[in-house]
C-alpha atoms as a PDB file:
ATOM      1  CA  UNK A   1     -21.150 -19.129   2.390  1.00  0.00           C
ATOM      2  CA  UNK A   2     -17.469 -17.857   3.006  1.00  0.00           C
ATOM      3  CA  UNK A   3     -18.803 -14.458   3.109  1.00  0.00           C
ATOM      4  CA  UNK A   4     -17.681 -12.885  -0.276  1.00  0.00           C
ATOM      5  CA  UNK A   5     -19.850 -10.281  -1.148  1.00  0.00           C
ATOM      6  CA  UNK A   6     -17.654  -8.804  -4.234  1.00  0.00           C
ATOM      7  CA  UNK A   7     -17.102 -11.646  -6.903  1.00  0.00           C
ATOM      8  CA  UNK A   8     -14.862 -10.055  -9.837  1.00  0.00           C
ATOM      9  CA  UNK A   9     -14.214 -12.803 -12.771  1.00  0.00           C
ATOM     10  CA  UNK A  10     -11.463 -11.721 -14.769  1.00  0.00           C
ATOM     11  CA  UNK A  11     -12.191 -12.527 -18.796  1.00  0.00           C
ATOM     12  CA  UNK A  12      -9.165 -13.945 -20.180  1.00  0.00           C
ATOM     13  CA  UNK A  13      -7.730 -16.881 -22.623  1.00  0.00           C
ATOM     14  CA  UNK A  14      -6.144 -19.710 -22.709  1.00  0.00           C
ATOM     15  CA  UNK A  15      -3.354 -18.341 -23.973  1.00  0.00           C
ATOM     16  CA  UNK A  16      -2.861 -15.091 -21.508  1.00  0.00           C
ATOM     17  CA  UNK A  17      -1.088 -16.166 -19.166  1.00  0.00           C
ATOM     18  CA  UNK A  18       1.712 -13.338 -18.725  1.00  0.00           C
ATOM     19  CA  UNK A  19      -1.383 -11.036 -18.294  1.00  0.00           C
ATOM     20  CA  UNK A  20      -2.603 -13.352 -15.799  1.00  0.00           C
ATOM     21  CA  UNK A  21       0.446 -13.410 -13.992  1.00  0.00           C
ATOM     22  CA  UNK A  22       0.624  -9.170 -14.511  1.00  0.00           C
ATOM     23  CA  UNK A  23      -2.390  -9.230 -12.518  1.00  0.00           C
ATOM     24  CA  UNK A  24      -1.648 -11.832 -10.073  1.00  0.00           C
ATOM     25  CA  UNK A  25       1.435  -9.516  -9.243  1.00  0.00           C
ATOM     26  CA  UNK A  26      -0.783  -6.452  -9.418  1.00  0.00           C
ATOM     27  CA  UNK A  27      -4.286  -5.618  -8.119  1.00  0.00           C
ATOM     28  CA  UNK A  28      -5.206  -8.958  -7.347  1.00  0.00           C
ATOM     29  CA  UNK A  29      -3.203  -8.928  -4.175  1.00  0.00           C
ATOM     30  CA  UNK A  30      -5.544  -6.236  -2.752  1.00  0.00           C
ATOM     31  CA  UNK A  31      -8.377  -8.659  -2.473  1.00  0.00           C
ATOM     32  CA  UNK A  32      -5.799 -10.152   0.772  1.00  0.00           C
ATOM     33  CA  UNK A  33      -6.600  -6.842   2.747  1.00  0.00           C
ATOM     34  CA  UNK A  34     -10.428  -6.925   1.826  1.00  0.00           C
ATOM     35  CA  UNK A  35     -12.462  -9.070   3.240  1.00  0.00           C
ATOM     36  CA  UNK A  36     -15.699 -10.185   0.996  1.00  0.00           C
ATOM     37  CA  UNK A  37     -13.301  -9.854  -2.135  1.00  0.00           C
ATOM     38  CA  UNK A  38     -12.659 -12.436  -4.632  1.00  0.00           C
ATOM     39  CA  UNK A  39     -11.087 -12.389  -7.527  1.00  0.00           C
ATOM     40  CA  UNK A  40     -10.877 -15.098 -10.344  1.00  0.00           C
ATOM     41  CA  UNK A  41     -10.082 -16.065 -13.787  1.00  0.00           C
ATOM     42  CA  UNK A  42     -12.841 -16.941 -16.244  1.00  0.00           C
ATOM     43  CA  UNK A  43     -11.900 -19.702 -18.843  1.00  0.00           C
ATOM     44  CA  UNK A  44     -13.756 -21.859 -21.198  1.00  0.00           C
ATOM     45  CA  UNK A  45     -12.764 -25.719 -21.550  1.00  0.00           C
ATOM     46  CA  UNK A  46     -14.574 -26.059 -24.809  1.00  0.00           C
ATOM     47  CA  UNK A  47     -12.388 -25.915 -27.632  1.00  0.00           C
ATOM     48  CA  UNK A  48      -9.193 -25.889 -25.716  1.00  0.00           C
ATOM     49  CA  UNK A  49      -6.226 -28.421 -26.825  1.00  0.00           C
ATOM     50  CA  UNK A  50      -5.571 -31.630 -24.373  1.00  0.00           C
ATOM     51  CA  UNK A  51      -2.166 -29.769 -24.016  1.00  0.00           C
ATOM     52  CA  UNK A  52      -3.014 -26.557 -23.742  1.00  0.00           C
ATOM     53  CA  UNK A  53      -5.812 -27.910 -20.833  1.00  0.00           C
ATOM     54  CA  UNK A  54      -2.857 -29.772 -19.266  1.00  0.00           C
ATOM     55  CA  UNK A  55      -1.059 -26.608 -18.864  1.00  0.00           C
ATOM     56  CA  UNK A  56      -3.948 -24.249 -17.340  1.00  0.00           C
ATOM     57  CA  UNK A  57      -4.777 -27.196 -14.745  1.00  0.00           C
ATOM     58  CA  UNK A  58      -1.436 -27.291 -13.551  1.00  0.00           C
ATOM     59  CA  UNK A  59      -1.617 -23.212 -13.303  1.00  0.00           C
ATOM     60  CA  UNK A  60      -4.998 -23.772 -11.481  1.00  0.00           C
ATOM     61  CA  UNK A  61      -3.623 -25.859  -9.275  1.00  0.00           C
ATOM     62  CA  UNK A  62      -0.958 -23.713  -8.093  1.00  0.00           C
ATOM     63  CA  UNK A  63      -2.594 -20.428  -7.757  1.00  0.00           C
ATOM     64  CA  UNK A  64      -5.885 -21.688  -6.793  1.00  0.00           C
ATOM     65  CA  UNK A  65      -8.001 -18.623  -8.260  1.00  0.00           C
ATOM     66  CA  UNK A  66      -9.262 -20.214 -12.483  1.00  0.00           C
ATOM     67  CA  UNK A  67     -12.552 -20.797 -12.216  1.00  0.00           C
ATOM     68  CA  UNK A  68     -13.620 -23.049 -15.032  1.00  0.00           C
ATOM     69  CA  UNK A  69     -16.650 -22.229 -17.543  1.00  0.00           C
ATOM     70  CA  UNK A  70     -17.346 -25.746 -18.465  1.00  0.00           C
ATOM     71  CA  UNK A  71     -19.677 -24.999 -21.180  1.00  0.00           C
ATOM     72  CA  UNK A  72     -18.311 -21.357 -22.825  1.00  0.00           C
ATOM     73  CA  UNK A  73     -15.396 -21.305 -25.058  1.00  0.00           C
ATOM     74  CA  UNK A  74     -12.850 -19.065 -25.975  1.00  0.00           C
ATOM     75  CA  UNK A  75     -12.221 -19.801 -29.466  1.00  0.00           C
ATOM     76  CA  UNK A  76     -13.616 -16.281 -30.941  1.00  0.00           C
ATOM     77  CA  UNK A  77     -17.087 -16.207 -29.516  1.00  0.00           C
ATOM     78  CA  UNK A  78     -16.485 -14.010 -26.361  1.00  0.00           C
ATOM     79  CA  UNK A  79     -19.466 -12.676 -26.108  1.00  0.00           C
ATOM     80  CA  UNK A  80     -21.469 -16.176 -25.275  1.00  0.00           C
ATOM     81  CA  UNK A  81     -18.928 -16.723 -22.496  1.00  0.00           C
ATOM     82  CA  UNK A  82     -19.579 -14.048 -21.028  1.00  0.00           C
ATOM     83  CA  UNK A  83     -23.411 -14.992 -20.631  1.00  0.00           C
ATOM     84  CA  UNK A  84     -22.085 -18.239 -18.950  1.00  0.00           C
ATOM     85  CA  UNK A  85     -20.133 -16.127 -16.362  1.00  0.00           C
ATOM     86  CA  UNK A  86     -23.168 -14.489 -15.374  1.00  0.00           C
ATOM     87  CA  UNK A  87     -25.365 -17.684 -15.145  1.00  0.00           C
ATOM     88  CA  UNK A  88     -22.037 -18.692 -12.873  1.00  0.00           C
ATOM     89  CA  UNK A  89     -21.907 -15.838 -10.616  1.00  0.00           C
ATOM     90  CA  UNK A  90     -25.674 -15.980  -9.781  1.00  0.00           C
ATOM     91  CA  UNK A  91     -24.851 -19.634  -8.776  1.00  0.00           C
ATOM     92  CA  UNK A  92     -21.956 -18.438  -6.492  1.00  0.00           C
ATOM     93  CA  UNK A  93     -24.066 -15.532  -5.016  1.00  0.00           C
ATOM     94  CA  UNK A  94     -27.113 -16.570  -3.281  1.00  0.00           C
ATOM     95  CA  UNK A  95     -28.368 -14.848  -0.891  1.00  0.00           C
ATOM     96  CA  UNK A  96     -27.124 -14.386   2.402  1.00  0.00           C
ATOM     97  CA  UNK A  97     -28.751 -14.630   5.751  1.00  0.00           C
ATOM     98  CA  UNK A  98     -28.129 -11.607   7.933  1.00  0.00           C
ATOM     99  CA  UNK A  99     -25.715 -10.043   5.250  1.00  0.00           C
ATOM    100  CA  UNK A 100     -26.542  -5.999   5.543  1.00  0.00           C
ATOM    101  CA  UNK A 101     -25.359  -4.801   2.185  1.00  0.00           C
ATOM    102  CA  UNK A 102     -25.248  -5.840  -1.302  1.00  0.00           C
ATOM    103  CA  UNK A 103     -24.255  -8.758  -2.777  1.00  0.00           C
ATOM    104  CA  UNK A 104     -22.117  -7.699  -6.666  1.00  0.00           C
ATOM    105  CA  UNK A 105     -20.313  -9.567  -9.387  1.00  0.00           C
ATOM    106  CA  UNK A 106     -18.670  -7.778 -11.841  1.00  0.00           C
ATOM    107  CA  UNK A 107     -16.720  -8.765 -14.909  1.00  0.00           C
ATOM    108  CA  UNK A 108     -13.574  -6.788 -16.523  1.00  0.00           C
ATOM    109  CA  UNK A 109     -10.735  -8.028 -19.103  1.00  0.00           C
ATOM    110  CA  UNK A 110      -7.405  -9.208 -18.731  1.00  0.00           C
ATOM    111  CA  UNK A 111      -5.873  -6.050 -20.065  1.00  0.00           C
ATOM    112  CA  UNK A 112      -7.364  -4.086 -17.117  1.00  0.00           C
ATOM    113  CA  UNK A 113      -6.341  -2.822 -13.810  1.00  0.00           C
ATOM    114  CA  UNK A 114      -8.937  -2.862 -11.261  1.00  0.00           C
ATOM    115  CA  UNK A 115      -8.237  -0.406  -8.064  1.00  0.00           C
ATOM    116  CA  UNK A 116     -10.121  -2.446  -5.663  1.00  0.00           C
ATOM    117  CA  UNK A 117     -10.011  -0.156  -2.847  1.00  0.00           C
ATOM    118  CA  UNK A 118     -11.669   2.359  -4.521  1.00  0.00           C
ATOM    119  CA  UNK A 119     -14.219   0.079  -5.865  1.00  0.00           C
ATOM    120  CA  UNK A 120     -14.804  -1.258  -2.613  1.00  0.00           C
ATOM    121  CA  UNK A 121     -15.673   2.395  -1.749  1.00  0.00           C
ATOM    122  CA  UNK A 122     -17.562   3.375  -3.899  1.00  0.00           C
ATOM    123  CA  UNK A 123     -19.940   0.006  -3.485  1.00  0.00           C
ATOM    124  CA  UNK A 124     -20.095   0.914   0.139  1.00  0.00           C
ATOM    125  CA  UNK A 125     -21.910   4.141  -0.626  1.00  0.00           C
ATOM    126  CA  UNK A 126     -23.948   2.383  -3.026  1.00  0.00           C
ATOM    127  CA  UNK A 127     -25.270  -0.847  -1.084  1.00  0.00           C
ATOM    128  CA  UNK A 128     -28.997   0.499  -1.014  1.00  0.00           C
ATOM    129  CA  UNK A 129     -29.086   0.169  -4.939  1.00  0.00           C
ATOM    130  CA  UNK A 130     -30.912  -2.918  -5.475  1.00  0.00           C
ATOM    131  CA  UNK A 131     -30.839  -3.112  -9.061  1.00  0.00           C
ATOM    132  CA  UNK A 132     -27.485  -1.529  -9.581  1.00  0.00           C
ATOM    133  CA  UNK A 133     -25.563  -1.487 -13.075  1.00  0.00           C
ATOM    134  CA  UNK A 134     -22.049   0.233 -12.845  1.00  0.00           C
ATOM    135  CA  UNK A 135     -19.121   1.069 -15.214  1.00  0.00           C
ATOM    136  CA  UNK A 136     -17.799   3.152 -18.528  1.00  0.00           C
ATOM    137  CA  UNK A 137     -21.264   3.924 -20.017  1.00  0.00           C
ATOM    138  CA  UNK A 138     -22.274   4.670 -23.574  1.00  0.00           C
ATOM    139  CA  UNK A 139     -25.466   4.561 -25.440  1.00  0.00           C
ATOM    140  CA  UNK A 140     -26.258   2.880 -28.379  1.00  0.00           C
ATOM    141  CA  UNK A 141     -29.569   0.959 -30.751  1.00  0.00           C
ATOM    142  CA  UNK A 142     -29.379  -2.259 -31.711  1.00  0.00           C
ATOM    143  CA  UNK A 143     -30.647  -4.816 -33.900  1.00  0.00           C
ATOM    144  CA  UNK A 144     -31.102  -7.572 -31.801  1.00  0.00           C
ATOM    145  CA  UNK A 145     -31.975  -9.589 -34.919  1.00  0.00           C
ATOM    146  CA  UNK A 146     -28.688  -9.374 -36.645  1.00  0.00           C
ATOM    147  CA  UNK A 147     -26.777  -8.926 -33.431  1.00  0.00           C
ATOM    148  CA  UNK A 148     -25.972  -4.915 -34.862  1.00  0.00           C
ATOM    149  CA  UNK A 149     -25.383  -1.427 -33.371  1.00  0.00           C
ATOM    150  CA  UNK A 150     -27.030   1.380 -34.792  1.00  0.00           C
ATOM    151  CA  UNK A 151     -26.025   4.646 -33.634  1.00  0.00           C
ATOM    152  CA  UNK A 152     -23.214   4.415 -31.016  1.00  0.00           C
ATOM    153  CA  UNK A 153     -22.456   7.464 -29.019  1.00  0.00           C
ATOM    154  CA  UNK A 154     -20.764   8.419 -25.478  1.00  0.00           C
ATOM    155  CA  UNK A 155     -24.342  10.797 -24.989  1.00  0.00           C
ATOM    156  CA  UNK A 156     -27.676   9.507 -24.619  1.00  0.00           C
ATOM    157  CA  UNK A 157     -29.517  12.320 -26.986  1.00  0.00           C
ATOM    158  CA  UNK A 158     -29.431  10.049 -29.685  1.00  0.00           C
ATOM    159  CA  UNK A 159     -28.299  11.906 -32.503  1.00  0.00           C
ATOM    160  CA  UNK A 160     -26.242   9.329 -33.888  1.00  0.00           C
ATOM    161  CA  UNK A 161     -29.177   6.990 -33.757  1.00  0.00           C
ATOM    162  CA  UNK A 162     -31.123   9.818 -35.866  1.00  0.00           C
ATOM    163  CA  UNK A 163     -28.602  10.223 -38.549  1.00  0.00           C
ATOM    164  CA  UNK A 164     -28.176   7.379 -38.976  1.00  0.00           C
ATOM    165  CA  UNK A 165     -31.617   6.364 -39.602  1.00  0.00           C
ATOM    166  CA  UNK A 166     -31.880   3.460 -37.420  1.00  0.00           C
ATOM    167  CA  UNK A 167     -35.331   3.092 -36.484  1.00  0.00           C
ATOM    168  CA  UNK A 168     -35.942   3.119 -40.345  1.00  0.00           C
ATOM    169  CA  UNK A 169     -33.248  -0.095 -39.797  1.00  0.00           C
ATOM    170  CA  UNK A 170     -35.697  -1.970 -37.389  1.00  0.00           C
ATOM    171  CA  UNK A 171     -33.048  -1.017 -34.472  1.00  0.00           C
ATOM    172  CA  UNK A 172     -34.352  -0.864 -30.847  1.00  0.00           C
ATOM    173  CA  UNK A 173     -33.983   2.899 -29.085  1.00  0.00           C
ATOM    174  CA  UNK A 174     -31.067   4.040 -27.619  1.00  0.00           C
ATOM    175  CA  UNK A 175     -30.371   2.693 -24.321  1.00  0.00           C
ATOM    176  CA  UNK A 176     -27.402   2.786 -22.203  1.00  0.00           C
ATOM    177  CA  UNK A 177     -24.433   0.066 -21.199  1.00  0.00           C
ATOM    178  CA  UNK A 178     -21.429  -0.511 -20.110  1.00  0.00           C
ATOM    179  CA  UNK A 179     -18.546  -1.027 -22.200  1.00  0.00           C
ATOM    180  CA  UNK A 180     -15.770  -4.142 -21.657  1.00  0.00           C
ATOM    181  CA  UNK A 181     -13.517  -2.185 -19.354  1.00  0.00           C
ATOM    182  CA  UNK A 182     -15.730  -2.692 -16.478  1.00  0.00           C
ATOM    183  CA  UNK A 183     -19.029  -3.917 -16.111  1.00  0.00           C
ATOM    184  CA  UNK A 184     -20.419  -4.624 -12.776  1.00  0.00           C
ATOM    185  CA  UNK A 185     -24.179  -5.780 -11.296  1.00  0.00           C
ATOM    186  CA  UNK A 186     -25.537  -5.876  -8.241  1.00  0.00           C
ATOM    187  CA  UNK A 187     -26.834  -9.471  -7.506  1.00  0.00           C
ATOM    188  CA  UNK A 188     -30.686  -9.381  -8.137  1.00  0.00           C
ATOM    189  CA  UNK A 189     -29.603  -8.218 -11.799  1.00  0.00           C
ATOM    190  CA  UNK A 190     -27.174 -10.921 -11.951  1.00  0.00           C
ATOM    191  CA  UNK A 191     -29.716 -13.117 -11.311  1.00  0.00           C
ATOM    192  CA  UNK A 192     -32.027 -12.069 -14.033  1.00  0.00           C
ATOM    193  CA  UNK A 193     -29.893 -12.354 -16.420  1.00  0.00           C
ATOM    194  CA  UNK A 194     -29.264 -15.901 -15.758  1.00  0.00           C
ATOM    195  CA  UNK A 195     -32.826 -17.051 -15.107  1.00  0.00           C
ATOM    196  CA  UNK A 196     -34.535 -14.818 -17.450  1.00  0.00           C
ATOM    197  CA  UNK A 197     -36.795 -17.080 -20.074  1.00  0.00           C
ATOM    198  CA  UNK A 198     -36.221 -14.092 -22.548  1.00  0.00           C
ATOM    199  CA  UNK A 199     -32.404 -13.473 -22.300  1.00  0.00           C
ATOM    200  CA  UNK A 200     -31.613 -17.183 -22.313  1.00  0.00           C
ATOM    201  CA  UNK A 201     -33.950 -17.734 -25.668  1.00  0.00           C
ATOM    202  CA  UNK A 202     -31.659 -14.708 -27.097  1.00  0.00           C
ATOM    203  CA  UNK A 203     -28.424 -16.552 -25.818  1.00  0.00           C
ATOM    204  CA  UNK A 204     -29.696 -19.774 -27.630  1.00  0.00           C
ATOM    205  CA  UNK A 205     -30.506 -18.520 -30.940  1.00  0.00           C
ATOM    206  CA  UNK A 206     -27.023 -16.971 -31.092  1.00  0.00           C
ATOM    207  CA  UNK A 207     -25.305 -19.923 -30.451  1.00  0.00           C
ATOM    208  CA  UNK A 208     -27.225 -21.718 -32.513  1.00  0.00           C
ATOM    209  CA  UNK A 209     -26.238 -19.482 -35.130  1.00  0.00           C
ATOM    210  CA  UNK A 210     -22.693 -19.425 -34.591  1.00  0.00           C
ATOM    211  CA  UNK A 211     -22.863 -23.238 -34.870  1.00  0.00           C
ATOM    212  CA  UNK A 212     -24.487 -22.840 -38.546  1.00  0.00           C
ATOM    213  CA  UNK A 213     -21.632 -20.564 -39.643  1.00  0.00           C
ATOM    214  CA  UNK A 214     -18.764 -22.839 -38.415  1.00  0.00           C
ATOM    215  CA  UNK A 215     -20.579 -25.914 -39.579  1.00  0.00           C
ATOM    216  CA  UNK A 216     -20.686 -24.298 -43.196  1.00  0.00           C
ATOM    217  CA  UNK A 217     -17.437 -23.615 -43.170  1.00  0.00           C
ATOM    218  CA  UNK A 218     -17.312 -19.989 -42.193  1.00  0.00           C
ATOM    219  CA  UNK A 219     -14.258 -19.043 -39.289  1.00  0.00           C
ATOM    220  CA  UNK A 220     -15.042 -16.551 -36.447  1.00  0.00           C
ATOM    221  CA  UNK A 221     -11.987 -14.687 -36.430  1.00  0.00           C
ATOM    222  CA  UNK A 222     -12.777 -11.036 -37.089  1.00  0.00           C
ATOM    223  CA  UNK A 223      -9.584 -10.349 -39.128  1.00  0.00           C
ATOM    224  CA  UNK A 224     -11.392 -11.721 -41.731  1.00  0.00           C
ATOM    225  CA  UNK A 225     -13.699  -9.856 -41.671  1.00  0.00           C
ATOM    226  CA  UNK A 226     -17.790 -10.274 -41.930  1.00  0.00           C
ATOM    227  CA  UNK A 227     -18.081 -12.306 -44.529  1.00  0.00           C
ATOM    228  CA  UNK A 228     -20.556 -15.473 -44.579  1.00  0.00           C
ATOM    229  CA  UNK A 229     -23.744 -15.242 -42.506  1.00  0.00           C
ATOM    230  CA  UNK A 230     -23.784 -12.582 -39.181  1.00  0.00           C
ATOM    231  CA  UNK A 231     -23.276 -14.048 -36.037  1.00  0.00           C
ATOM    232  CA  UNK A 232     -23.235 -12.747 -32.283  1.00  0.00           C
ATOM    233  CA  UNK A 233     -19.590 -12.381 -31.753  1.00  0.00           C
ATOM    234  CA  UNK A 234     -18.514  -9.498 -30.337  1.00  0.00           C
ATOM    235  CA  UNK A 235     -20.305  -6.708 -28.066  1.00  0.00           C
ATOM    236  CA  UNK A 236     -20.944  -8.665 -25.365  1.00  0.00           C
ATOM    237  CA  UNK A 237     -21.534  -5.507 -23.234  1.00  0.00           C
ATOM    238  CA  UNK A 238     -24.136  -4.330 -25.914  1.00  0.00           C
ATOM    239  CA  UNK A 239     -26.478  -7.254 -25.238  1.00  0.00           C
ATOM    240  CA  UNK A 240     -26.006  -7.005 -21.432  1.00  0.00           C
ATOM    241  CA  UNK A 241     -27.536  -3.360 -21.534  1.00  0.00           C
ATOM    242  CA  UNK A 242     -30.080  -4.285 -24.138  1.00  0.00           C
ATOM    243  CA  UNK A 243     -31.619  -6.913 -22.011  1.00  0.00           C
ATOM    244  CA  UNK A 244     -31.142  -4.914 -18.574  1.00  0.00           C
ATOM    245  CA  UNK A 245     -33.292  -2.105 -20.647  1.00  0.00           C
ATOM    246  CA  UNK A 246     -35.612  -3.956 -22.119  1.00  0.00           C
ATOM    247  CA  UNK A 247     -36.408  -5.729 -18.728  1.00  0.00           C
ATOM    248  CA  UNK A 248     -37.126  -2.036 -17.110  1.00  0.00           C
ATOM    249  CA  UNK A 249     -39.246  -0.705 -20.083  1.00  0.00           C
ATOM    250  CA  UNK A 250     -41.435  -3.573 -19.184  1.00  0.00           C
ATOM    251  CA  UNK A 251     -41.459  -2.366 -15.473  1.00  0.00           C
ATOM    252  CA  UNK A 252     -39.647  -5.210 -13.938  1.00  0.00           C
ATOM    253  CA  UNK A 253     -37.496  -3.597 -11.866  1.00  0.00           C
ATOM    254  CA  UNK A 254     -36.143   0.297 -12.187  1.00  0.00           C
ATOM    255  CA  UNK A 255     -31.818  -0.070 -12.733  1.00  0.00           C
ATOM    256  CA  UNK A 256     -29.630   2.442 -11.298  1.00  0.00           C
ATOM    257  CA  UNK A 257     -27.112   3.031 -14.101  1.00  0.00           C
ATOM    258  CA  UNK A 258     -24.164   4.646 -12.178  1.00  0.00           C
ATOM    259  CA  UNK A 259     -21.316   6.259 -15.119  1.00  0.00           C
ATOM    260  CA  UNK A 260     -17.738   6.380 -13.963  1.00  0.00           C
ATOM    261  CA  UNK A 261     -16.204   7.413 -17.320  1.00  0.00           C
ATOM    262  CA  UNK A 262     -14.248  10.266 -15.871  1.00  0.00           C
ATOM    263  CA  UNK A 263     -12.131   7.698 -13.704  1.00  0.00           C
ATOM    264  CA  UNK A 264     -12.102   4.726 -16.136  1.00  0.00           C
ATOM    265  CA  UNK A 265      -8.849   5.311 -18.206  1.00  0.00           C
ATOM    266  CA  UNK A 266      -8.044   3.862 -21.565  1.00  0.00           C
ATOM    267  CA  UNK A 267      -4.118   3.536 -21.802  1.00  0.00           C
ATOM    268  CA  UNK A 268      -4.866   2.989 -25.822  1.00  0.00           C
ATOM    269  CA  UNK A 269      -3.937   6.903 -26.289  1.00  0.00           C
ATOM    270  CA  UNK A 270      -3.120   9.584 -23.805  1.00  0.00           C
ATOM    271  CA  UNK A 271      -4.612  13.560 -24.103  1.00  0.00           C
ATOM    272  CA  UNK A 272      -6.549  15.667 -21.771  1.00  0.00           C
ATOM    273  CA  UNK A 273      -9.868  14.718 -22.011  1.00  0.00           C
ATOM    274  CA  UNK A 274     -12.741  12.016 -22.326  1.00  0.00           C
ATOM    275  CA  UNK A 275     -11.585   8.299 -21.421  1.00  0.00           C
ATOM    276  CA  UNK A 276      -7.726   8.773 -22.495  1.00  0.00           C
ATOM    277  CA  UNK A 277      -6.104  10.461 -19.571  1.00  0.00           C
ATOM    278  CA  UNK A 278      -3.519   9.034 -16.769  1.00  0.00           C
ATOM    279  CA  UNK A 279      -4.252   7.212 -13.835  1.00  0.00           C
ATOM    280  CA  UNK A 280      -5.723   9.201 -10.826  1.00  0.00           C
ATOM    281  CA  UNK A 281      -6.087   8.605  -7.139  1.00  0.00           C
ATOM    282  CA  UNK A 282     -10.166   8.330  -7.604  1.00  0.00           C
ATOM    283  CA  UNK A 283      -9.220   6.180 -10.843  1.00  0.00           C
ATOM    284  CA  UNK A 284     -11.714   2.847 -10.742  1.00  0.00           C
ATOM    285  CA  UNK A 285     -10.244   0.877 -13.764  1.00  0.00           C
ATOM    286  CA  UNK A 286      -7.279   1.326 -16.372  1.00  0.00           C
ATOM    287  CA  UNK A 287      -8.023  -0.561 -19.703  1.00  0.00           C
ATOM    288  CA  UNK A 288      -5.986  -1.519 -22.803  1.00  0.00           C
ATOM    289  CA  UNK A 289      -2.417  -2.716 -20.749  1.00  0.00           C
ATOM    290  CA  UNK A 290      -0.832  -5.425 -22.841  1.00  0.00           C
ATOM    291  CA  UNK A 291       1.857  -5.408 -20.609  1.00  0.00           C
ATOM    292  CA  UNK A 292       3.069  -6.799 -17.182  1.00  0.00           C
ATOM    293  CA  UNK A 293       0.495  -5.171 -14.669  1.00  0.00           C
ATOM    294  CA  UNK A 294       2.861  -5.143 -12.150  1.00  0.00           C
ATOM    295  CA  UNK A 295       4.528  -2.347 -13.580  1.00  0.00           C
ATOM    296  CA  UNK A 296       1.731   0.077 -12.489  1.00  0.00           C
ATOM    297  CA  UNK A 297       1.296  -1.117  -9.155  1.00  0.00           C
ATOM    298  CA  UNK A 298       3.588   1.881  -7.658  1.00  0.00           C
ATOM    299  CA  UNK A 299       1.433   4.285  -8.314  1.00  0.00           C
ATOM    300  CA  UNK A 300      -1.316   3.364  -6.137  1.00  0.00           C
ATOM    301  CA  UNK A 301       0.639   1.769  -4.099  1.00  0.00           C
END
């Protein structure tokens, strides 16, 4: 109703709140000087200490921009959260009377920097897309069973998948998605996802399943590795594209997956080619900052 068209949630924890700040003092500021821009902070309340719940309402409070997922959690199982954002944002974007373009929500982590402006761009030239899916792509199968990739790769040949004998592994085909550095939908997409019979009976099972393993005694922090019975709790982005897929091999709708690799930068390791290069002017998103944000506003200033 206050005519945001561009809803960004920002996935972070409880506990992140210098990189919170970092981005406060960063990119977030450019939503001021777009109009239709909003940009917030996605955190769970279940799980969270009494004191540690204190503390985030009083930083709520003052900034104005957490927006609470009352029934996610951040204690290790990220990827079910991340369901509950989208089931959010297609509450927060209906549709609007008279609007010309496209309604989006997009999701990207705490250790990102978003350039707005040229996001904002680049949606512009894209508003026809009805079903649009943007970001880092890769292509993958997956064992939807076990919650398992089979056969990663940055190509969609599928020669990984091949070698690795994953059809012989009950894994679906390769299909594309994109990774945790920026994923983005256009709204009729978002809105699948949250009212689809199919993707919520997915959702349910997992988290049924990650109640078993806790219940028998199991933790959910990946340092320990995978011992005690598998669980969905991590590749988040991998279900997103497996359902989005899965929904267009049926014919539901035809998704325009739009790659930006070449300007979504991974600050993890610096070289010459493939995701690991510096920042650009045409650069969309900069992942793997653990630092202050701030410190990289000056170059797109």
């Amino acid at each position: 109703a206050s005519g945001v068209w561009l809803l960004i949630g920002v996935q972070t924890g409880p506990a992140h709140r210098g990189r919170r700040d970092g981005v406060r003092a960063s990119w977030k500021r450019w939503e001021r000087d777009t109009p239709g821009v909003l940009v917030c902070f996605l955190i769970g309340r279940i799980g969270v200490s009494l004191e540690t719940l204190a503390l985030l309402d009083a930083e709520s409070k003052e900034n104005g921009d957490v927006l609470w997922l009352p029934n996610a959690t951040d204690a290790g199982v990220p990827t079910i959260k991340g369901y509950h954002w989208w089931k959010t944002a297609a509450r927060l974007l209906p549709p609007m009377a008279g609007y010309p373009g496209q309604r989006i929500a997009a999701k990207v982590d705490d250790d990102s920097f978003l350039h707005v402006g040229n996001l904002v761009a680049d949606m512009k030239r894209m508003h026809c897309s009805d079903h649009l899916h943007y970001g880092s792509m890769a292509y993958t199968g997956y064992d939807p069973s076990i919650w398992k990739l089979c056969g990663w790769s940055w190509q969609p040949h599928g020669v990984n998948y091949r070698k690795e004998r994953c059809a012989r592994r009950g894994a679906y085909p390769p299909f594309p998605f994109m990774n945790g550095v920026l994923e983005l939908l256009s709204a009729p997409l978002v809105q699948y996802v949250a009212r689809s019979a199919e993707v919520g009976a997915f959702v349910g099972r997992a988290e049924r399943a990650v109640q078993a393993r806790i219940a028998a005694g199991w933790g959910m922090s990946l340092k320990r590795g995978q011992r005690g019975p598998r669980v969905w709790r991590q590749n988040e982005d991998v279900a997103l594209g497996y359902w989005l897929s899965r929904a267009e091999r049926k014919g539901k709708f035809n998704v325009t997956w739009v790659r930006i690799n070449d300007r979504a930068m991974n600050m993890g390791c610096i070289s010459t080619k493939g995701m690991y290069q510096r920042p650009r002017n045409d650069t969309i998103s900069i992942h793997f900052l653990k630092r202050r944000l701030d410190e990289f506003m000056a170059g797109f200033a």
